[in-house]
PDB file of N, CA and C in Angstrom:
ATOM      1  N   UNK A   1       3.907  10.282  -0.326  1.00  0.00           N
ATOM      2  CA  UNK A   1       3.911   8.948  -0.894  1.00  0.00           C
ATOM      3  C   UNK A   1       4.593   7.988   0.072  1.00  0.00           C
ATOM      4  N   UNK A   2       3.977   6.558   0.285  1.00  0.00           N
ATOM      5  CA  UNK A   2       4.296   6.205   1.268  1.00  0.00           C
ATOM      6  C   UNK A   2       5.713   5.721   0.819  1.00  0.00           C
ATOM      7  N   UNK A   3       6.586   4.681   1.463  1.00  0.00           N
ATOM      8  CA  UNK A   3       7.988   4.268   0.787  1.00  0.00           C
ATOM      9  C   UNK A   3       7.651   2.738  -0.033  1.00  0.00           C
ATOM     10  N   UNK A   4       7.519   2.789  -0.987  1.00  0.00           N
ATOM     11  CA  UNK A   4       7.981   0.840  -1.801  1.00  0.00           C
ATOM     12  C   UNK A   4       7.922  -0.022  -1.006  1.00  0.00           C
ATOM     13  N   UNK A   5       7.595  -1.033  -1.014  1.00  0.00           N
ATOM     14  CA  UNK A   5       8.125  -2.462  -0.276  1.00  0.00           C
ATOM     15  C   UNK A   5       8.191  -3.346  -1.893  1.00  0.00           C
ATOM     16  N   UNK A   6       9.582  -4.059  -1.571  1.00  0.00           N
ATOM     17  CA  UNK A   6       9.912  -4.633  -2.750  1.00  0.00           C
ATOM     18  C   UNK A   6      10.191  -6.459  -2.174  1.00  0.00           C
ATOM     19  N   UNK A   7       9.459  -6.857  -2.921  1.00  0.00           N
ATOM     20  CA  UNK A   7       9.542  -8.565  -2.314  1.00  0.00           C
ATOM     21  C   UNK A   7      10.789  -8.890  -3.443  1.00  0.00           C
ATOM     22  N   UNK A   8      11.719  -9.472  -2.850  1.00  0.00           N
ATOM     23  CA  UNK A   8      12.988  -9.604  -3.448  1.00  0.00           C
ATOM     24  C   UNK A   8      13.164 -11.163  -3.240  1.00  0.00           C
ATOM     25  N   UNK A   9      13.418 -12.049  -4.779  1.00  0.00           N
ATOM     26  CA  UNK A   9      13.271 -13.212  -4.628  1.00  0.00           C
ATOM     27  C   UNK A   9      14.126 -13.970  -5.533  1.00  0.00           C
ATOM     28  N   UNK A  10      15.440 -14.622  -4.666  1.00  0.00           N
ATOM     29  CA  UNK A  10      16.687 -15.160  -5.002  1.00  0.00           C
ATOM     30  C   UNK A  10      16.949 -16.122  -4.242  1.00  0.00           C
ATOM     31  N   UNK A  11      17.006 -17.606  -4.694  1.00  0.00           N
ATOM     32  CA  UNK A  11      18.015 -18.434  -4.388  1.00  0.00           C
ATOM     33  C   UNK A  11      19.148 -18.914  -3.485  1.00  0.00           C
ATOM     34  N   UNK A  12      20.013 -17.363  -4.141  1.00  0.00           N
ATOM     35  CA  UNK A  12      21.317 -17.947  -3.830  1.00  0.00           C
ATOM     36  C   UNK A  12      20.853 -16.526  -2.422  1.00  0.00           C
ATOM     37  N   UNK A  13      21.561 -17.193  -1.628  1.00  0.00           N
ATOM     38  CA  UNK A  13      21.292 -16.260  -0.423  1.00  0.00           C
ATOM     39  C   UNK A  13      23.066 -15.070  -0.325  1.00  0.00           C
ATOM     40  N   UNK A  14      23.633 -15.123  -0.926  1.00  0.00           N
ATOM     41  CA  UNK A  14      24.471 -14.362  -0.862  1.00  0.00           C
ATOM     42  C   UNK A  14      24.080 -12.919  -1.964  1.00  0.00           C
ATOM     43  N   UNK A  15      23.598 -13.430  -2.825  1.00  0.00           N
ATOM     44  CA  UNK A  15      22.662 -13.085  -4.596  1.00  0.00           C
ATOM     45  C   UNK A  15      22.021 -11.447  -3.802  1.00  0.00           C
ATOM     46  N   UNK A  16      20.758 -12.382  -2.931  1.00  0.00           N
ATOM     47  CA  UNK A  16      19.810 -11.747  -2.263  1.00  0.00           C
ATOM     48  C   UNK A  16      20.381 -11.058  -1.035  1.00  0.00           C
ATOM     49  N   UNK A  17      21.137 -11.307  -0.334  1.00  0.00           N
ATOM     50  CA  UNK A  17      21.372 -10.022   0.760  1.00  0.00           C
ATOM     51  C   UNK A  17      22.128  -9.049  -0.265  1.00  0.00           C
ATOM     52  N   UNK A  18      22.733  -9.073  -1.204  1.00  0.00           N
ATOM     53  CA  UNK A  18      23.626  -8.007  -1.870  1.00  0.00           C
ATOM     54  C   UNK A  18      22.162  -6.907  -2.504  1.00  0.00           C
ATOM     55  N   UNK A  19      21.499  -7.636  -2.983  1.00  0.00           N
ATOM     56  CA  UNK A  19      19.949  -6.972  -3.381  1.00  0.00           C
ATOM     57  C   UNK A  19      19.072  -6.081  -2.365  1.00  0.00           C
ATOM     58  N   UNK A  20      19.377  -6.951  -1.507  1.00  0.00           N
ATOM     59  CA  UNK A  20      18.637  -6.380  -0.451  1.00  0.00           C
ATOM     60  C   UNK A  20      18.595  -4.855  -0.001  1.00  0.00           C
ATOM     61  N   UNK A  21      20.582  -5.144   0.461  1.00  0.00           N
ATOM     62  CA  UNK A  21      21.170  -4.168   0.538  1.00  0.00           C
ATOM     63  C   UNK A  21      21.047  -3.023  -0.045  1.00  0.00           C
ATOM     64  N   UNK A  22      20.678  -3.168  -1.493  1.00  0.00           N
ATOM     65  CA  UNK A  22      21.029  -2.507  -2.395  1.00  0.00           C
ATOM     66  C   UNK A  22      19.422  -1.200  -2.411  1.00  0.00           C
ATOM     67  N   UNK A  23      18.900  -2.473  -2.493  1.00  0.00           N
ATOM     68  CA  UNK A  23      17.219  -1.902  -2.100  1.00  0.00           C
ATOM     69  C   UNK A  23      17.019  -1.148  -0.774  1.00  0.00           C
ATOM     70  N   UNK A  24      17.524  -1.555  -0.165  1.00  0.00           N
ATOM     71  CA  UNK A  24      17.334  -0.420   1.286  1.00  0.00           C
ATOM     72  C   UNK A  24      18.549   0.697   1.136  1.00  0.00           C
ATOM     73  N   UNK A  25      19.211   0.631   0.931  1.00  0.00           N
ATOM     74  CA  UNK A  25      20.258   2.086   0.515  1.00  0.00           C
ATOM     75  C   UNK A  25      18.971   3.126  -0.740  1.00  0.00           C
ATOM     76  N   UNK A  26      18.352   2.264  -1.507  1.00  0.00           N
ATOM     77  CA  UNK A  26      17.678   3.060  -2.262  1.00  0.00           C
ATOM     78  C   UNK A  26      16.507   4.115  -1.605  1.00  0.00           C
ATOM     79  N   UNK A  27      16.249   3.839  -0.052  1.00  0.00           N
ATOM     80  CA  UNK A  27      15.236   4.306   0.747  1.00  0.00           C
ATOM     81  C   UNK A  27      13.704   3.150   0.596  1.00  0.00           C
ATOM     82  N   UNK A  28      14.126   1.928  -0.011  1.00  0.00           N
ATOM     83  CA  UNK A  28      12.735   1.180  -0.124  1.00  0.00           C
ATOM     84  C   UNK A  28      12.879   0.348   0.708  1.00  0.00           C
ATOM     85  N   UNK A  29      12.116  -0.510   1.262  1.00  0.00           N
ATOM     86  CA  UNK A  29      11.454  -1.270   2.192  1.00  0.00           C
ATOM     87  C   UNK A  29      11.646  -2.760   1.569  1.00  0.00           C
ATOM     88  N   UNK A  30      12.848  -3.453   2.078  1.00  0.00           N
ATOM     89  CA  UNK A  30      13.022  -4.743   1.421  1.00  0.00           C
ATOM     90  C   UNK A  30      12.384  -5.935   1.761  1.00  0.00           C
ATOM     91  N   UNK A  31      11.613  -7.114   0.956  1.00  0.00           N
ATOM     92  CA  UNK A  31      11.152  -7.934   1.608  1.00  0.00           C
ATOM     93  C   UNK A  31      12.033  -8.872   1.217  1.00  0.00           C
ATOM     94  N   UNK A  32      12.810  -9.493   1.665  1.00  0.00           N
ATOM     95  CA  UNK A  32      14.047 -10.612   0.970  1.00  0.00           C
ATOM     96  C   UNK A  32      12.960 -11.995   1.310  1.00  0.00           C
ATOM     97  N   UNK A  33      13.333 -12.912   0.190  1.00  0.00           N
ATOM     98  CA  UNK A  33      12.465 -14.614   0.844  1.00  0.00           C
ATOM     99  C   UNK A  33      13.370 -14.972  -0.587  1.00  0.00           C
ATOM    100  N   UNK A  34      13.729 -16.883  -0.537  1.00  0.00           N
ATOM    101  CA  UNK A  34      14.619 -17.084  -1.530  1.00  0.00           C
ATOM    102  C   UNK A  34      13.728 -18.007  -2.201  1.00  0.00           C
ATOM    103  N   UNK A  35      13.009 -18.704  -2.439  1.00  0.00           N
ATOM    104  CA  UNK A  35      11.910 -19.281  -2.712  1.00  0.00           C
ATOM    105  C   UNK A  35      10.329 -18.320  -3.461  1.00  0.00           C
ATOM    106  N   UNK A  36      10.073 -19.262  -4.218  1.00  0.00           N
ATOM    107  CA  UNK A  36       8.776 -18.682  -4.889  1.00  0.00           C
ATOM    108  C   UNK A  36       7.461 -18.857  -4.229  1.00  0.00           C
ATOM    109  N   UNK A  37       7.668 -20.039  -3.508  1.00  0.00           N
ATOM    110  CA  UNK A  37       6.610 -20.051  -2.398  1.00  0.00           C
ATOM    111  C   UNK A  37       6.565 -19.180  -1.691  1.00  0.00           C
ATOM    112  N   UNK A  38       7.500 -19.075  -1.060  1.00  0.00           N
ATOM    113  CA  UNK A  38       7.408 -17.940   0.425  1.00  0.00           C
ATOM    114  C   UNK A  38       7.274 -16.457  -0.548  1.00  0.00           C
ATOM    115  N   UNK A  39       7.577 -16.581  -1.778  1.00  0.00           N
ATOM    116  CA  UNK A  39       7.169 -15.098  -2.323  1.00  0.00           C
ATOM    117  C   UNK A  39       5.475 -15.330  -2.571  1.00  0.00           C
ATOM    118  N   UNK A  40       4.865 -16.365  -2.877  1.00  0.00           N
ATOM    119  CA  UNK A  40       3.627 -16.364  -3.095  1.00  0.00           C
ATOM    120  C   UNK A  40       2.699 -16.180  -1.531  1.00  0.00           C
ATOM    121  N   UNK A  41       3.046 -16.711  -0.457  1.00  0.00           N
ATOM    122  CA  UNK A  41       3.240 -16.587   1.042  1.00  0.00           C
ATOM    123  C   UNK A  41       2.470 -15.137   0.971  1.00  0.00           C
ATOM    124  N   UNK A  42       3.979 -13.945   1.028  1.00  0.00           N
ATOM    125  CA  UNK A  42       4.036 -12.589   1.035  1.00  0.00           C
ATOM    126  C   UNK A  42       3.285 -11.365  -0.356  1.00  0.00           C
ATOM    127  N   UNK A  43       2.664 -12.638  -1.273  1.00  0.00           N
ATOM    128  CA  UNK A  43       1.939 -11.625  -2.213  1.00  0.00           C
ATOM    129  C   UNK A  43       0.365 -11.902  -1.762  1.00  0.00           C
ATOM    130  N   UNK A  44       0.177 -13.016  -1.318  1.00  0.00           N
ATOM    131  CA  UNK A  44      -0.815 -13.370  -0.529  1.00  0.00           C
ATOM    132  C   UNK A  44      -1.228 -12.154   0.568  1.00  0.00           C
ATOM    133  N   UNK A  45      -0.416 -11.637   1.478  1.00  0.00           N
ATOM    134  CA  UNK A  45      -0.757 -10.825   2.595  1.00  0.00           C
ATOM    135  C   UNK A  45      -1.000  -9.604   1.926  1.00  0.00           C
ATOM    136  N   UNK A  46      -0.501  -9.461   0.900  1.00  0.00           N
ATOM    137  CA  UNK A  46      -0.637  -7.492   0.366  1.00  0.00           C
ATOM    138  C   UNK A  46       0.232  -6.887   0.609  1.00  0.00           C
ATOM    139  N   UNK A  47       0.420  -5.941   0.211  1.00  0.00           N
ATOM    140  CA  UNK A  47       0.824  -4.382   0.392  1.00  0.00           C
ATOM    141  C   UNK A  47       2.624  -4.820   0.271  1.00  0.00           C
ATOM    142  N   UNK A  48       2.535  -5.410  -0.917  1.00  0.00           N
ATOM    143  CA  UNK A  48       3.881  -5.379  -2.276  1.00  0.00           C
ATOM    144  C   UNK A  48       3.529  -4.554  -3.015  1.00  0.00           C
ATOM    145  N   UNK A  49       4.248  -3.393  -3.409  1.00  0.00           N
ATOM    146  CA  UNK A  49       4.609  -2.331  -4.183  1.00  0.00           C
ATOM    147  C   UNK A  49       5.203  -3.148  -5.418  1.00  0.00           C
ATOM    148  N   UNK A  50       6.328  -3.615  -5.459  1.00  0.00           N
ATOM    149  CA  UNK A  50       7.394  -4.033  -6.483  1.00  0.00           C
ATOM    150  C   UNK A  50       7.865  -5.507  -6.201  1.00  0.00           C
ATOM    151  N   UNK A  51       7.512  -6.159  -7.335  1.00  0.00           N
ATOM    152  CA  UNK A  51       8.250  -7.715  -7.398  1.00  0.00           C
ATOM    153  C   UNK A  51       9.726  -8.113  -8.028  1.00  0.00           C
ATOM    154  N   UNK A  52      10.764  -8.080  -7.773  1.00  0.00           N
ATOM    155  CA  UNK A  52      11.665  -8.404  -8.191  1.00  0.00           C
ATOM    156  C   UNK A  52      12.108  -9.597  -7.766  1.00  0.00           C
ATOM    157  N   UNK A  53      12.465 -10.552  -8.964  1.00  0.00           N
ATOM    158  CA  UNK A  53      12.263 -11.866  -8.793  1.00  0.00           C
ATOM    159  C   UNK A  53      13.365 -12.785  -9.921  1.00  0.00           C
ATOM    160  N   UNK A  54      14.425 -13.691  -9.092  1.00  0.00           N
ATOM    161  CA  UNK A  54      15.282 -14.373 -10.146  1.00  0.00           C
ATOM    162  C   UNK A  54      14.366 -15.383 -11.351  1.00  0.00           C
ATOM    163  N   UNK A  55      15.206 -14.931 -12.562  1.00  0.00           N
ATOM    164  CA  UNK A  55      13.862 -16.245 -13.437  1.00  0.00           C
ATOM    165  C   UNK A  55      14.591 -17.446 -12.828  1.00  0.00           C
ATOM    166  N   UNK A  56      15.559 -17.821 -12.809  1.00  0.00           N
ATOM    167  CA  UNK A  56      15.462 -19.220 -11.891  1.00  0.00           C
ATOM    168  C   UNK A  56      15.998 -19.283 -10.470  1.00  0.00           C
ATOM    169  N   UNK A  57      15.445 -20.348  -9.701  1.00  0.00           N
ATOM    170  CA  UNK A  57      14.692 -20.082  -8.275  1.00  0.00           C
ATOM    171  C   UNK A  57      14.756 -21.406  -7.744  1.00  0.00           C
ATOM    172  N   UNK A  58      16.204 -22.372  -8.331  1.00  0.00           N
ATOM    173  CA  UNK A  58      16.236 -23.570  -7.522  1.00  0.00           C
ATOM    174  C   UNK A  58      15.298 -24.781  -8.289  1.00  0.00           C
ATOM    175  N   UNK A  59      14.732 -25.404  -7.338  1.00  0.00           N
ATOM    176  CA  UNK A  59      14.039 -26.425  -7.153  1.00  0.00           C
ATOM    177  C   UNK A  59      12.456 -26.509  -7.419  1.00  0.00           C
ATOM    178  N   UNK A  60      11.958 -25.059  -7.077  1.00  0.00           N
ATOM    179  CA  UNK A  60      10.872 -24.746  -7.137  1.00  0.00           C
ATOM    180  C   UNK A  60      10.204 -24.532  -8.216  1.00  0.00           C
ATOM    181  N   UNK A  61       9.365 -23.425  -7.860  1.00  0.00           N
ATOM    182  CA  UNK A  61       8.856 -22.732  -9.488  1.00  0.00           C
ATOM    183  C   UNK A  61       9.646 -21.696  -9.566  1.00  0.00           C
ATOM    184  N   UNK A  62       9.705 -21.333 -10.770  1.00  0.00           N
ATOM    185  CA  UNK A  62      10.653 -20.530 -11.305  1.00  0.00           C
ATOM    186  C   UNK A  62       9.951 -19.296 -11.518  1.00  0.00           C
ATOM    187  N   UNK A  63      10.856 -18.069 -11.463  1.00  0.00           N
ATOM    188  CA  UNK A  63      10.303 -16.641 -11.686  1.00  0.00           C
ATOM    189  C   UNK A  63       9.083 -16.224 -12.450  1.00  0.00           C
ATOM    190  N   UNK A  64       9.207 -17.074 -13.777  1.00  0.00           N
ATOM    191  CA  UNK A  64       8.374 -17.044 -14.327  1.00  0.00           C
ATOM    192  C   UNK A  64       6.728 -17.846 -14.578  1.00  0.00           C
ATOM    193  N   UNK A  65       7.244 -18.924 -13.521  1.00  0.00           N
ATOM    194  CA  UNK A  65       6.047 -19.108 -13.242  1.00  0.00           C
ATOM    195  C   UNK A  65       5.046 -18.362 -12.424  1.00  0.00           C
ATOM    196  N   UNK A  66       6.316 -18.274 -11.219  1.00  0.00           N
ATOM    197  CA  UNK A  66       5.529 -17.146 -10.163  1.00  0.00           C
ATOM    198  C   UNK A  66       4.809 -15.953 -10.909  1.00  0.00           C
ATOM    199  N   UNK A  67       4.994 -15.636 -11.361  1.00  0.00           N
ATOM    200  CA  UNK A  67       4.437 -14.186 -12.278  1.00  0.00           C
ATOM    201  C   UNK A  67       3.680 -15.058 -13.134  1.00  0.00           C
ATOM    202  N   UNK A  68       3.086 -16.106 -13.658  1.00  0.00           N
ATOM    203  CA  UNK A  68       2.492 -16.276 -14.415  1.00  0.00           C
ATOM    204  C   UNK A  68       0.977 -16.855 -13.410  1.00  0.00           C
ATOM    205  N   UNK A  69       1.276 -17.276 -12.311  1.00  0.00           N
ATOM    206  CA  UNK A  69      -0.205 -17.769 -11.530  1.00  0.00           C
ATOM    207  C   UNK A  69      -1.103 -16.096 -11.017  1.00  0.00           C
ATOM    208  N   UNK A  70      -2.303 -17.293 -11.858  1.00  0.00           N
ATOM    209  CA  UNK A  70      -3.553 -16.072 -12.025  1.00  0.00           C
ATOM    210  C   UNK A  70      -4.361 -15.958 -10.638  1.00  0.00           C
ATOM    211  N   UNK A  71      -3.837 -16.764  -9.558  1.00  0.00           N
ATOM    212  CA  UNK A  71      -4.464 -17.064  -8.364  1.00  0.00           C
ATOM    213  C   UNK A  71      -3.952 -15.812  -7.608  1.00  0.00           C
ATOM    214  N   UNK A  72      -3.137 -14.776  -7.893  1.00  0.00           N
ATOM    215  CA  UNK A  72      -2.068 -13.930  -7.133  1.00  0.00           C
ATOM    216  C   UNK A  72      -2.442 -12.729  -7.511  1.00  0.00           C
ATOM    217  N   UNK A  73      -2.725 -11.747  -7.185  1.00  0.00           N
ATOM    218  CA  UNK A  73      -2.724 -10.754  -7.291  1.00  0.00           C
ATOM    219  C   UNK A  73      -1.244 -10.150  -7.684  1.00  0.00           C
ATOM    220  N   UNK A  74      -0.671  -9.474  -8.387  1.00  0.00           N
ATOM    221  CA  UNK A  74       0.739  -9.333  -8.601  1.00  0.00           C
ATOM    222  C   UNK A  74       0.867  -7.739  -8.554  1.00  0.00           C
ATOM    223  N   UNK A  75       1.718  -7.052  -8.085  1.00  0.00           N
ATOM    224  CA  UNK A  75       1.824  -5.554  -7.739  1.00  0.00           C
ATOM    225  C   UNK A  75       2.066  -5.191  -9.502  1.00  0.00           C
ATOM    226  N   UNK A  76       2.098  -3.650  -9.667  1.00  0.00           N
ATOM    227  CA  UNK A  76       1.879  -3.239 -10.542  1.00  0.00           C
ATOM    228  C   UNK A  76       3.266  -3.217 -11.533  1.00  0.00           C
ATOM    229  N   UNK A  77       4.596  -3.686 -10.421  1.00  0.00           N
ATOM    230  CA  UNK A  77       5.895  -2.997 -11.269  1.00  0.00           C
ATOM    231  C   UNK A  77       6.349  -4.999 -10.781  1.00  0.00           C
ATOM    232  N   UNK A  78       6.532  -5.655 -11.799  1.00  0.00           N
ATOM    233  CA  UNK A  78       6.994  -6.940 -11.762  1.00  0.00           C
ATOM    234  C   UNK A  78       8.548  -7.085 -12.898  1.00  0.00           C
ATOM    235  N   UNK A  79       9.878  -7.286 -12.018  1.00  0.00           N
ATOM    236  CA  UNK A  79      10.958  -7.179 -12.173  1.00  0.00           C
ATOM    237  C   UNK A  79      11.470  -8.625 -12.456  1.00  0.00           C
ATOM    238  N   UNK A  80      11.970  -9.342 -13.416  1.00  0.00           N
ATOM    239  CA  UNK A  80      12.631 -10.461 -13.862  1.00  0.00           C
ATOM    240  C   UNK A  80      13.707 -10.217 -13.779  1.00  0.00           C
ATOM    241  N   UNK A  81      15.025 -10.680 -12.968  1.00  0.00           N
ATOM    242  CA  UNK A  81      16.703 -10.972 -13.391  1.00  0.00           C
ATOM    243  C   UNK A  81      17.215 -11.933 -13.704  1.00  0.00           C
ATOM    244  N   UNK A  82      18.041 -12.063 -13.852  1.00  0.00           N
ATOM    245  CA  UNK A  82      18.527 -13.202 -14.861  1.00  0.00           C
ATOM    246  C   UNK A  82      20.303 -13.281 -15.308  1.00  0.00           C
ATOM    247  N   UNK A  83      21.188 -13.660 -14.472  1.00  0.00           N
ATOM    248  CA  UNK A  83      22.528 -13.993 -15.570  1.00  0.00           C
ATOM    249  C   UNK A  83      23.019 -14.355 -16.460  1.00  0.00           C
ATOM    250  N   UNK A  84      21.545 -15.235 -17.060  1.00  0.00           N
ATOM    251  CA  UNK A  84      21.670 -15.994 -18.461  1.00  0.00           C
ATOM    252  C   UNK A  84      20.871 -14.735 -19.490  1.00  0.00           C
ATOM    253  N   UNK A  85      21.136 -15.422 -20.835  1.00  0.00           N
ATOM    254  CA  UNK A  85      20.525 -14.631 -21.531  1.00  0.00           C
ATOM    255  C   UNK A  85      19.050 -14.051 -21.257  1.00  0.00           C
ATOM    256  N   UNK A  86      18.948 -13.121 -21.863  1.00  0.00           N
ATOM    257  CA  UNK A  86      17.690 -12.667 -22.036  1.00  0.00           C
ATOM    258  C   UNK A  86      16.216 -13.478 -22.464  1.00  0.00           C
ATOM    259  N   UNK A  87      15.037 -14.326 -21.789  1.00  0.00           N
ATOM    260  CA  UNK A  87      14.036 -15.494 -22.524  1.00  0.00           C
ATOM    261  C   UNK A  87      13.792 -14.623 -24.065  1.00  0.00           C
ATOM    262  N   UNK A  88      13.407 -15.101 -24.561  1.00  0.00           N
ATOM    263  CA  UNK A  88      12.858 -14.439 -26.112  1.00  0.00           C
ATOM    264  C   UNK A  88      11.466 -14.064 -25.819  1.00  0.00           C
ATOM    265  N   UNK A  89      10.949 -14.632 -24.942  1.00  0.00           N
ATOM    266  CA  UNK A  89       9.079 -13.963 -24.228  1.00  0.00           C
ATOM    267  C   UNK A  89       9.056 -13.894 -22.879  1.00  0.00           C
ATOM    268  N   UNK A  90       8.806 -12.824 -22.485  1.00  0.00           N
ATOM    269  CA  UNK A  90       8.446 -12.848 -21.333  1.00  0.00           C
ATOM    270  C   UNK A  90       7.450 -12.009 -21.061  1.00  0.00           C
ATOM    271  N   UNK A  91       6.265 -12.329 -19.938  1.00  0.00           N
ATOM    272  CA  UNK A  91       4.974 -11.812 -19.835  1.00  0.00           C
ATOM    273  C   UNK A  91       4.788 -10.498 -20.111  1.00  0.00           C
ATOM    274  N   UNK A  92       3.512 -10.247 -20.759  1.00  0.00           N
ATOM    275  CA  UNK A  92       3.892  -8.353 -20.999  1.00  0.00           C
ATOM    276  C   UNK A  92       3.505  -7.617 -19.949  1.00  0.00           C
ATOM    277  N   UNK A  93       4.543  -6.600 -19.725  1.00  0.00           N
ATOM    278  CA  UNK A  93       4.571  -5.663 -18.798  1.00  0.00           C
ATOM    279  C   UNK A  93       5.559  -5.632 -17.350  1.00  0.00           C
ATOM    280  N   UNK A  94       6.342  -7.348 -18.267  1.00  0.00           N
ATOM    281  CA  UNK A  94       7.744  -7.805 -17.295  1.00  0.00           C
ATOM    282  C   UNK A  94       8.803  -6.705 -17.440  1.00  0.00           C
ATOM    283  N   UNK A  95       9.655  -6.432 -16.607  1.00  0.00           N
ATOM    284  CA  UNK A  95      10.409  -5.419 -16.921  1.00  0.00           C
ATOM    285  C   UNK A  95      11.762  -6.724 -16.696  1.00  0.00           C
ATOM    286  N   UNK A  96      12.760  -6.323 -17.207  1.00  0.00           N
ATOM    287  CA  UNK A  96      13.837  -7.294 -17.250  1.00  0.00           C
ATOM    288  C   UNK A  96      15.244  -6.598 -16.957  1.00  0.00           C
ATOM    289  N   UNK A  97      16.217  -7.285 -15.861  1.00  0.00           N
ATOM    290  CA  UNK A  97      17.213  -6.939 -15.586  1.00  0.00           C
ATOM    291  C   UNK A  97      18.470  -7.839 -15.976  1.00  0.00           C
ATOM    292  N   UNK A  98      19.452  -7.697 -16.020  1.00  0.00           N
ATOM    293  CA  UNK A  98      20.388  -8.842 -16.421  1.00  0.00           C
ATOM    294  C   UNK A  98      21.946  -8.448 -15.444  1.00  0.00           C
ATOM    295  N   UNK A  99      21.924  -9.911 -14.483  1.00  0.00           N
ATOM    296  CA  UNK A  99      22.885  -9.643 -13.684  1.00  0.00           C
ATOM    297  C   UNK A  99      24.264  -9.467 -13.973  1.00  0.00           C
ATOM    298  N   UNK A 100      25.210  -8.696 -13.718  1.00  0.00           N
ATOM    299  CA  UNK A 100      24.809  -8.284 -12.442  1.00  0.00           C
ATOM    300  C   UNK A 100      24.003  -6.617 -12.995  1.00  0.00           C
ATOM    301  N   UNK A 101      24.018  -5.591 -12.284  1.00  0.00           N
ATOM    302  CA  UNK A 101      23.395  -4.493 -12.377  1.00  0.00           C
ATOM    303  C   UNK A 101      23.442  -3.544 -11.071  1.00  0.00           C
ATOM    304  N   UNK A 102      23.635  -2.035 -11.835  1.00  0.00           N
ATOM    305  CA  UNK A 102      24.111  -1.423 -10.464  1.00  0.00           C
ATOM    306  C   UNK A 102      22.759  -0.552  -9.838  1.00  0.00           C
ATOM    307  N   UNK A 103      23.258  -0.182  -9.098  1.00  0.00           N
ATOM    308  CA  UNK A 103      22.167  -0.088  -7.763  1.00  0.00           C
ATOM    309  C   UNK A 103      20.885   1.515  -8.873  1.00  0.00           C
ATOM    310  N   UNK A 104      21.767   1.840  -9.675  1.00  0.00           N
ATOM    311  CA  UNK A 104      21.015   3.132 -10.830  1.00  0.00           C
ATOM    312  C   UNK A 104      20.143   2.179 -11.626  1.00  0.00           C
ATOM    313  N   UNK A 105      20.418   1.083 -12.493  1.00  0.00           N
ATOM    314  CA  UNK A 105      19.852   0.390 -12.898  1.00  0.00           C
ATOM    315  C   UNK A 105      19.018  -0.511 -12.458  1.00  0.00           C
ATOM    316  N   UNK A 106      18.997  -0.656 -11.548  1.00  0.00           N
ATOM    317  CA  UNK A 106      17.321  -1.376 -10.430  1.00  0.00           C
ATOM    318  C   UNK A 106      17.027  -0.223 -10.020  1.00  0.00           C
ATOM    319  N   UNK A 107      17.194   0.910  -9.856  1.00  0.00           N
ATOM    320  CA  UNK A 107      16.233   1.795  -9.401  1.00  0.00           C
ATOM    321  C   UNK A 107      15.566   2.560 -10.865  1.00  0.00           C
ATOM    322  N   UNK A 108      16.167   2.628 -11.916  1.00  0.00           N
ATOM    323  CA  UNK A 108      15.406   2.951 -12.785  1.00  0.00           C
ATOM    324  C   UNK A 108      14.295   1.864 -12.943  1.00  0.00           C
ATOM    325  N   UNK A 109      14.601   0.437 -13.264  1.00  0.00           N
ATOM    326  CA  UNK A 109      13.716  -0.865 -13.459  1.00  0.00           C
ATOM    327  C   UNK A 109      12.286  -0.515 -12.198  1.00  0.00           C
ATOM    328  N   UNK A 110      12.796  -0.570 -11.052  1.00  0.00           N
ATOM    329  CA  UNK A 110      11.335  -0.456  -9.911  1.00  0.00           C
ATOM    330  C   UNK A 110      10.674   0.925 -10.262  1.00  0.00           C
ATOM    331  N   UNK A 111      11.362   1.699 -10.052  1.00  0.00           N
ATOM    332  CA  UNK A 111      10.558   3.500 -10.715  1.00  0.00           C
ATOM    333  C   UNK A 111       9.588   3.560 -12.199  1.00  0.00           C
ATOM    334  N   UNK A 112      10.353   2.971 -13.233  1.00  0.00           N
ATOM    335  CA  UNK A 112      10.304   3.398 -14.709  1.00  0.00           C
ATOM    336  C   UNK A 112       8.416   2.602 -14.589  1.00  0.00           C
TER     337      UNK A 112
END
């Protein structure tokens, strides 16, 4: 089996190298970008395994939009985090994390 590539998509750039990190200690293949564009950019090219993605994202579109455009092909395991509460809907088949979270608990979320 080949290894994951996980497009990892945060904001705060301190947020996202700790993720990153966290994701390559796991043996997966990190794609860090802090923006929803540049994640739409990199879902555009292919060969994303796993989306893990802040629901909010600045200025831009937000996590949940990104996961909601039908123009995208979206990998099969799509990861929402979040420090705020939990949304009351989120798309089906979103898997949901709530920050912070340890490196067992994102690897169950990308695997499960």
């Amino acid at each position: 089996m080949d290894t994951l590539k996980v497009l990892i998509v945060d904001d705060n750039v301190v947020i996202l190298s700790m993720i990153t990190d966290m994701v390559e200690d796991m043996g997966y293949i990190p794609i860090p970008v802090s923006t929803a564009e540049a994640a739409i950019d990199c879902l555009r090219e292919g060969g994303v395994d796993v989306l893990l993605s802040d629901i909010s994202l600045g200025g831009g579109l937000s996590g949940v939009e990104l996961i909601a455009d039908e123009q995208i092909d979206m990998p099969q395991t799509v990861v929402l985090m979040s420090g705020s509460p939990k949304p009351d809907a989120l798309p089906s088949g979103t898997r949901y994390l709530s920050k912070p979270f340890t490196t067992r608990t994102l690897d169950l979320a990308i695997r499960s």
